[in-house]
Protein backbone atom coordinates (compact mmCIF):
# COMPACT_ATOMS: atom_id res chain seq x y z
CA UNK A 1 -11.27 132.11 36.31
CA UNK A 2 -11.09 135.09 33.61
CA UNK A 3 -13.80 136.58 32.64
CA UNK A 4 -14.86 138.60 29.63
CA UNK A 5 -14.58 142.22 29.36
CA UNK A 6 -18.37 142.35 29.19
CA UNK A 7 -18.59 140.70 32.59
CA UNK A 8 -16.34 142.54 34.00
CA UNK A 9 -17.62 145.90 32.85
CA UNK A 10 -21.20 145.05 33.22
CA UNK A 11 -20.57 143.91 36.85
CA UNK A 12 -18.43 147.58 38.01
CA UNK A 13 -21.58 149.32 36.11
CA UNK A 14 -24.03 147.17 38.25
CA UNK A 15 -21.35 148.21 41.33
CA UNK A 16 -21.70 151.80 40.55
CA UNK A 17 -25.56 151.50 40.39
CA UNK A 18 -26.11 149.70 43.10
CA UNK A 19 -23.97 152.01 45.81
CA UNK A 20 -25.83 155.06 43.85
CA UNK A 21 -29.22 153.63 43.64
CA UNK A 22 -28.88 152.34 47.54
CA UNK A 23 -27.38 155.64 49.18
CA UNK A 24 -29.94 158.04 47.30
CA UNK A 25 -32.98 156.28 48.57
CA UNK A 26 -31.90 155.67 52.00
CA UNK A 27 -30.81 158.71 52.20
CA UNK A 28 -33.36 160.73 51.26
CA UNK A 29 -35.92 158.49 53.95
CA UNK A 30 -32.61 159.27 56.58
CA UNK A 31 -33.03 163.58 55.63
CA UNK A 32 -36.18 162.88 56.75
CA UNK A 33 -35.61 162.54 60.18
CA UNK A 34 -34.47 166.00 61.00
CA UNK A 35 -32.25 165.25 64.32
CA UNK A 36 -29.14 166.31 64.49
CA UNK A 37 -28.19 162.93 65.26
CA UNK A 38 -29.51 162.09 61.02
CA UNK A 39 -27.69 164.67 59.92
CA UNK A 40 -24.34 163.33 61.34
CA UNK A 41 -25.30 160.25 59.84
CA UNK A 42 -26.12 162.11 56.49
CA UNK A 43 -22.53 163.50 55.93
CA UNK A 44 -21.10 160.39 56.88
CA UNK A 45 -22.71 158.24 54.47
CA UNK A 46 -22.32 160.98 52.32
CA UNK A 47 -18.41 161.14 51.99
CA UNK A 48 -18.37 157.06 52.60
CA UNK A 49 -20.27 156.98 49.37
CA UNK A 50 -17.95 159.55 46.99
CA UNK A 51 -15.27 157.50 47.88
CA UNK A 52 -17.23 154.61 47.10
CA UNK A 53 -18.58 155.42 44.13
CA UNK A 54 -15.03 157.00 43.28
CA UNK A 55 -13.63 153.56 43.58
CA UNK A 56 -16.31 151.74 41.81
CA UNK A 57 -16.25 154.81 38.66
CA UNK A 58 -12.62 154.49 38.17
CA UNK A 59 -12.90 150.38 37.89
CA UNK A 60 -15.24 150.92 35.21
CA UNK A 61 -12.89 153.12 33.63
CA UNK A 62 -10.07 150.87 33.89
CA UNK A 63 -11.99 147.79 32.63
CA UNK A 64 -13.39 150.08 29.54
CA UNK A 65 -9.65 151.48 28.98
CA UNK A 66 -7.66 148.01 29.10
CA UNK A 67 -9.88 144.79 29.01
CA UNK A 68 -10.18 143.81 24.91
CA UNK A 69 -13.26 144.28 23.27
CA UNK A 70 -15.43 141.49 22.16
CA UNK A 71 -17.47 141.15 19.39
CA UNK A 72 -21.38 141.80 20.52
CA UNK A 73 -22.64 138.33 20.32
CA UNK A 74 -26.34 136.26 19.61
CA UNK A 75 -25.75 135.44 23.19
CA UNK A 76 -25.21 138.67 24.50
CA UNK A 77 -28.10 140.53 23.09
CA UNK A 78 -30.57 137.52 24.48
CA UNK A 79 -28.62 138.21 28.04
CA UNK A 80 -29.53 142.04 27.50
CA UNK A 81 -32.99 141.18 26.47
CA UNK A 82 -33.74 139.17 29.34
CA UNK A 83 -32.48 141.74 31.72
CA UNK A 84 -34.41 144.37 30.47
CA UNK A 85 -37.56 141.80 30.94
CA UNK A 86 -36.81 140.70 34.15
CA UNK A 87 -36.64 145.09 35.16
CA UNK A 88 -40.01 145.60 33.21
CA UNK A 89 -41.36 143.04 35.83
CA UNK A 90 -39.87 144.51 38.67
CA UNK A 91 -41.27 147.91 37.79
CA UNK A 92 -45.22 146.55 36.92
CA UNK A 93 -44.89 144.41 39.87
CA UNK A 94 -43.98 147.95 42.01
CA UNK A 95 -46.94 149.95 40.06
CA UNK A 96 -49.28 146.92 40.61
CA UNK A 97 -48.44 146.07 44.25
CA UNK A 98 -48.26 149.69 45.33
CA UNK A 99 -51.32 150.37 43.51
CA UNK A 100 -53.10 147.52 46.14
CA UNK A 101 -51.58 148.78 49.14
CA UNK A 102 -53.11 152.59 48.54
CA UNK A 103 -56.30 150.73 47.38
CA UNK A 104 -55.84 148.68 50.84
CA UNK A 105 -54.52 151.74 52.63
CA UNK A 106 -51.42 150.11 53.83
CA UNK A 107 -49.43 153.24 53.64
CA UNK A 108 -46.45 152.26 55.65
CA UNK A 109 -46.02 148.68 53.18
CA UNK A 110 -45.19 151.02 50.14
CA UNK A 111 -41.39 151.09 50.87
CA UNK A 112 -41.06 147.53 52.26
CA UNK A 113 -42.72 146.05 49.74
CA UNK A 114 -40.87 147.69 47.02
CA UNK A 115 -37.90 146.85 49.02
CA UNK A 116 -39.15 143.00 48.17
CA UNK A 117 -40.30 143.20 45.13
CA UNK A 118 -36.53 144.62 43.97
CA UNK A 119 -35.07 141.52 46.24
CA UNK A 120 -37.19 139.30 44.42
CA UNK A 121 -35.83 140.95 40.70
CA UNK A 122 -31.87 139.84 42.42
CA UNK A 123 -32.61 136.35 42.03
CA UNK A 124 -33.20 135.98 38.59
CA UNK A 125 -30.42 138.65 38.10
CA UNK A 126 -28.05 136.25 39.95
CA UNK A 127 -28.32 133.15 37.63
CA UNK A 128 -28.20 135.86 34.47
CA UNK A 129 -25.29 137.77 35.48
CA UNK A 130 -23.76 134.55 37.06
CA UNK A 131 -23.08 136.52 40.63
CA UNK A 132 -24.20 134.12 43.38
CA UNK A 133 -23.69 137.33 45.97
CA UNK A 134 -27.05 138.61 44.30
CA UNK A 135 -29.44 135.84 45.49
CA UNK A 136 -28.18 136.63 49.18
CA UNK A 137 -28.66 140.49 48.29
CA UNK A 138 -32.30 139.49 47.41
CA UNK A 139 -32.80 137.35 50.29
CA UNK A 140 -31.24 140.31 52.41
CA UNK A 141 -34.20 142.98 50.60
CA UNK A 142 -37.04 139.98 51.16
CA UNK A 143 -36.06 138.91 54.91
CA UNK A 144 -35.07 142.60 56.13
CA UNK A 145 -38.53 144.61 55.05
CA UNK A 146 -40.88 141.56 55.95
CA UNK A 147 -39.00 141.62 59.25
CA UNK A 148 -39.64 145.23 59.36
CA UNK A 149 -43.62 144.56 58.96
CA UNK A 150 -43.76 142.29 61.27
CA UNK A 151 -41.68 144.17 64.46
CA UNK A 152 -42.41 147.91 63.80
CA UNK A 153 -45.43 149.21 64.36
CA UNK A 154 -47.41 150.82 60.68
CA UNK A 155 -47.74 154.11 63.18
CA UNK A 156 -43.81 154.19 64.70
CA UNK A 157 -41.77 157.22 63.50
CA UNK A 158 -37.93 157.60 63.79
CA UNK A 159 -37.68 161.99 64.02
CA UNK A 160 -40.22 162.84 61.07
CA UNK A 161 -40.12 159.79 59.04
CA UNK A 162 -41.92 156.73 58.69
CA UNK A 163 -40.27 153.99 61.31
CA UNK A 164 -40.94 151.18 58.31
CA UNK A 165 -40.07 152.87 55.49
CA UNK A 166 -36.49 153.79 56.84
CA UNK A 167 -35.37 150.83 58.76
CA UNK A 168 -36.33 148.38 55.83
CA UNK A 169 -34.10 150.83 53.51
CA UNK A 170 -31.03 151.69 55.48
CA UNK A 171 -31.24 147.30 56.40
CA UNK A 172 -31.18 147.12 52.66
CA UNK A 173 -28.83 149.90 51.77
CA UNK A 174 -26.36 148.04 53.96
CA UNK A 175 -26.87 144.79 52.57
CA UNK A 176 -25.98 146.32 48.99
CA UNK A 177 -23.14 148.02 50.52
CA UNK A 178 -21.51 144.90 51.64
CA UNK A 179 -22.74 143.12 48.44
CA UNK A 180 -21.25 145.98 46.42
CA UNK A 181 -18.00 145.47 48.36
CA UNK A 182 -17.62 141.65 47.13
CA UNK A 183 -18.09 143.26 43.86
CA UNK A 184 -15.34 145.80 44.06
CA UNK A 185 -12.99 142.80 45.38
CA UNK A 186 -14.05 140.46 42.65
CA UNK A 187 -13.57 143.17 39.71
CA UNK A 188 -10.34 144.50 41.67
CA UNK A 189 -9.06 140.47 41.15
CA UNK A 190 -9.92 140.65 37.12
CA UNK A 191 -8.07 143.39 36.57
CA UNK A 192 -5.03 142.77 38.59
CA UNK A 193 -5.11 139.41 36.28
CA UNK A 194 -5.62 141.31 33.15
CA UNK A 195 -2.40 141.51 30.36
């Protein structure tokens, strides 16, 4: 099925972001380490993610360059709206449920429980943006950090960081990863089909 410039352009922006967003956090809990064995893994994910995020910046380009403009509709502006509502939540629900765990002093739930509460904001995001792949990607960020809680211990470290806090990300980071691969493949088939 085609789909509208704005959907197409708004999904290789959400690409771009997500492979970003994913490989900065994870990576900076993976520099954390401090083995040699994390810094191998470092450049690697490093130069997997330029190319990545090479591939994902010049299908935004391409869809900005050659898909027609619309005009900015009614229903457009409510979709905007409601995504910028549905990311207020997600933020107050991180500032509210990381404000409980340091009240609580759960220290080691702070990353998984973000991890969630951004899983949780997919859902939503899925029906809005009509991109079924994002309820799995927030199942993946629920299922992968509550896992995490439950097997690792709060006091297990991985070199110098925080066993919980980096196994819940890089589960997650992967999850987008393959989630931001369906992406690239979906946008790659709009504008293959585009005049």
């Amino acid at each position: 099925m085609k789909q509208p410039r704005s959907y197409v352009l708004g999904l290789s922006i959400g690409t771009f972001w997500l492979i970003a967003a994913s490989t900065g956090f994870s990576t900076s809990l993976l520099a954390r380490v401090g083995t040699s064995n994390s810094r191998r893994a470092l450049i690697a994910i490093g130069i997997a993610a330029v190319a990545y995020l090479a591939v994902s910046l010049r299908q935004i380009i391409v869809a900005a360059r050659t898909l027609p403009k619309e005009p900015r509709t009614e229903e457009r502006r409510a979709l905007s709206r409601r995504f910028v509502w549905i990311v207020i939540l997600e933020v107050v629900g991180i500032v509210v449920i990381n404000t409980a765990c340091l009240y609580l002093g759960l220290l080691t739930w702070f990353v998984p429980v973000d991890l969630i509460i951004v899983g949780l904001h997919f859902v939503p995001l899925a029906k809005l943006f009509g991109v079924p792949r994002y309820t799995a990607l927030g199942v993946a960020f629920c299922a992968i950090p509550i896992l995490t809680l439950i097997v690792v211990p709060a006091d297990a470290l991985i070199g110098s960081a925080v066993a919980r806090y980096l196994i819940s990300s890089l589960g997650c980071a992967a999850a987008t990863w393959l989630t931001a691969a369906g992406n690239v493949l979906e946008i790659r088939q709009h504008l293959s089909a585009a005049p």
